[in-house]
C-alpha atoms as a PDB file:
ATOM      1  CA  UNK A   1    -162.381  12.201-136.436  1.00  0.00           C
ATOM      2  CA  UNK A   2    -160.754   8.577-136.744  1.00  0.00           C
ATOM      3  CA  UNK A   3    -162.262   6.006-134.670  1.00  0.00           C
ATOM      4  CA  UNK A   4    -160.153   4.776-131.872  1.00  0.00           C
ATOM      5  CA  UNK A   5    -157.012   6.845-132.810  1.00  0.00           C
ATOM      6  CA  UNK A   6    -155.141   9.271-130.245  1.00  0.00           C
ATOM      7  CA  UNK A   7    -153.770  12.581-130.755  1.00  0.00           C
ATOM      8  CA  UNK A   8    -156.468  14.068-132.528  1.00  0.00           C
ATOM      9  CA  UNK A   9    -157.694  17.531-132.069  1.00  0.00           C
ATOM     10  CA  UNK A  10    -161.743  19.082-131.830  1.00  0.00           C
ATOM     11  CA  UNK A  11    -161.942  22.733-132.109  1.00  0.00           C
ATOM     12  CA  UNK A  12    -164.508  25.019-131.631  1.00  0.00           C
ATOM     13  CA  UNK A  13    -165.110  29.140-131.903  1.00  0.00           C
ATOM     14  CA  UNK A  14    -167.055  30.561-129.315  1.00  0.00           C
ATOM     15  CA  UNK A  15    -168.417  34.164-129.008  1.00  0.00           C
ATOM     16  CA  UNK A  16    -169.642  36.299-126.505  1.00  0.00           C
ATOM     17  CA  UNK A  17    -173.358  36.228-126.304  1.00  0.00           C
ATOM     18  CA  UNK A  18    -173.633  39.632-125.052  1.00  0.00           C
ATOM     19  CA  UNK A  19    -171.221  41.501-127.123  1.00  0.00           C
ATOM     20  CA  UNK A  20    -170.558  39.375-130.202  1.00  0.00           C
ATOM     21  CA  UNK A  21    -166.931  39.643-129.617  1.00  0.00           C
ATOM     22  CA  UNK A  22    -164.515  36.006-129.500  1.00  0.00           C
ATOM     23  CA  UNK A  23    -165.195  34.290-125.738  1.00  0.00           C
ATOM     24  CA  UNK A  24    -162.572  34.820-123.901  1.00  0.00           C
ATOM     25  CA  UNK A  25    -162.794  32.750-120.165  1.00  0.00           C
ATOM     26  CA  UNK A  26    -162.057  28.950-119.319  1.00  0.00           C
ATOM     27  CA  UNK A  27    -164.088  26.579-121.542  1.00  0.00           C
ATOM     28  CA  UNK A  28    -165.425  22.848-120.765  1.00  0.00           C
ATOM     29  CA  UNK A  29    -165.705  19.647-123.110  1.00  0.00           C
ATOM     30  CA  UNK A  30    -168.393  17.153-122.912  1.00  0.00           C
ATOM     31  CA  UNK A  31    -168.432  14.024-124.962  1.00  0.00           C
ATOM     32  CA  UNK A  32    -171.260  12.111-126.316  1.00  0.00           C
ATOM     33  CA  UNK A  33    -170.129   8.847-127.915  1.00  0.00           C
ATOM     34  CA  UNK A  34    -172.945   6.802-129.913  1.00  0.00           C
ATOM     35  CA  UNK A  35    -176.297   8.562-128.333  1.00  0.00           C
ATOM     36  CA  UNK A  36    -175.211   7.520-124.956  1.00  0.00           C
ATOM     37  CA  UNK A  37    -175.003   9.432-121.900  1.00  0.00           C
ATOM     38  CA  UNK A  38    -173.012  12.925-121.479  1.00  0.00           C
ATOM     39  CA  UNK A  39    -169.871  13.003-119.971  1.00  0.00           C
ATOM     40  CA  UNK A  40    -167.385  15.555-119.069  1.00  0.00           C
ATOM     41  CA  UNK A  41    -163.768  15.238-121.116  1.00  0.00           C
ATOM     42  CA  UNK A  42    -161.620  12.483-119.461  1.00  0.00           C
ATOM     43  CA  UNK A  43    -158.464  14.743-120.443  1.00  0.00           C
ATOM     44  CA  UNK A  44    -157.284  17.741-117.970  1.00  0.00           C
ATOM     45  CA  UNK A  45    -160.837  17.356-116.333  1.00  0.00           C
ATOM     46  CA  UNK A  46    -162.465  18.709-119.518  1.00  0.00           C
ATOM     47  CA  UNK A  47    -160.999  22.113-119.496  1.00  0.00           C
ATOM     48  CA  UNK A  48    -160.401  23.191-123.364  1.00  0.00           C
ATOM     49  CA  UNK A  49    -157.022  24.929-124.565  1.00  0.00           C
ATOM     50  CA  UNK A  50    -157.548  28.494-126.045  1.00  0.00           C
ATOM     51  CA  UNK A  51    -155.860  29.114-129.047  1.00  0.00           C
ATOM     52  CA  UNK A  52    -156.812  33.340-129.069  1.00  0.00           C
ATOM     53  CA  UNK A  53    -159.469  34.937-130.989  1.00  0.00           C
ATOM     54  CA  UNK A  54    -162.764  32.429-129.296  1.00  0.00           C
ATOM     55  CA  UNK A  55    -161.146  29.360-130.332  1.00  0.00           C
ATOM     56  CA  UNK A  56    -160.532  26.640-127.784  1.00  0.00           C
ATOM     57  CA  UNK A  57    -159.468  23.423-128.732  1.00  0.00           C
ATOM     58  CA  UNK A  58    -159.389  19.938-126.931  1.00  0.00           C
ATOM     59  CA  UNK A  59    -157.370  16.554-127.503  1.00  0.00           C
ATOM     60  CA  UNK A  60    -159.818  13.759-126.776  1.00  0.00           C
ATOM     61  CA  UNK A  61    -158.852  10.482-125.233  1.00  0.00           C
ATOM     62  CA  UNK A  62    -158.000   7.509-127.647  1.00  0.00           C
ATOM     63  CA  UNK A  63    -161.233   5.645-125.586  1.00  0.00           C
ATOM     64  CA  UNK A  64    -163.482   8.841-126.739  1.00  0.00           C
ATOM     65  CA  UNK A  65    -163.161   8.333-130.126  1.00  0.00           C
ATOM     66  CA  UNK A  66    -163.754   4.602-130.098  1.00  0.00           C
ATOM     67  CA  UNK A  67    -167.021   5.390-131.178  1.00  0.00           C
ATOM     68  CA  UNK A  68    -169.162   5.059-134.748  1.00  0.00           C
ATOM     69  CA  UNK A  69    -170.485   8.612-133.714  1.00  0.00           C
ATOM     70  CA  UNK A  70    -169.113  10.911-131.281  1.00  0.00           C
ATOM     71  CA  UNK A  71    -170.070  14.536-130.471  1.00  0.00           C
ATOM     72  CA  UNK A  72    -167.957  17.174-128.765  1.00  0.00           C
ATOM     73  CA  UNK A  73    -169.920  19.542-127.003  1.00  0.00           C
ATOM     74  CA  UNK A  74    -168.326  23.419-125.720  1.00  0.00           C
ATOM     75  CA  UNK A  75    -169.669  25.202-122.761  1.00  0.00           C
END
């Protein structure tokens, strides 16, 4: 991730806990930017793309990456 850039893309693969097989249901960013608090994605309220087979994928604000370390987290 470049800092303080926009239209750049985090991606994640999720299964299902139960059966092992890809997620498949809506999925929710949070974004942690330099060990501060948790907060939910400022784009679409959050809610991740999915791109088929578990993978959802979210395009961050320019403001959350404008940070030395940032962390992207997929529930």
């Amino acid at each position: 991730m470049n800092r303080n850039q926009a239209n750049q893309v985090v991606s994640q693969g999720l299964t299902n806990a139960s059966t092992g097989a890809p997620f498949a249901g809506t999925v929710t960013v949070y974004v942690t930017g330099d060990t501060g608090a948790q907060a939910i994605g400022s784009v679409g309220g959050g809610v991740c793309e999915s791109k088929g087979n578990g993978d959802y994928a979210y395009r961050p604000s320019r403001a959350e990456t404008n940070y030395a370390v940032v962390a992207f987290t997929f529930t």
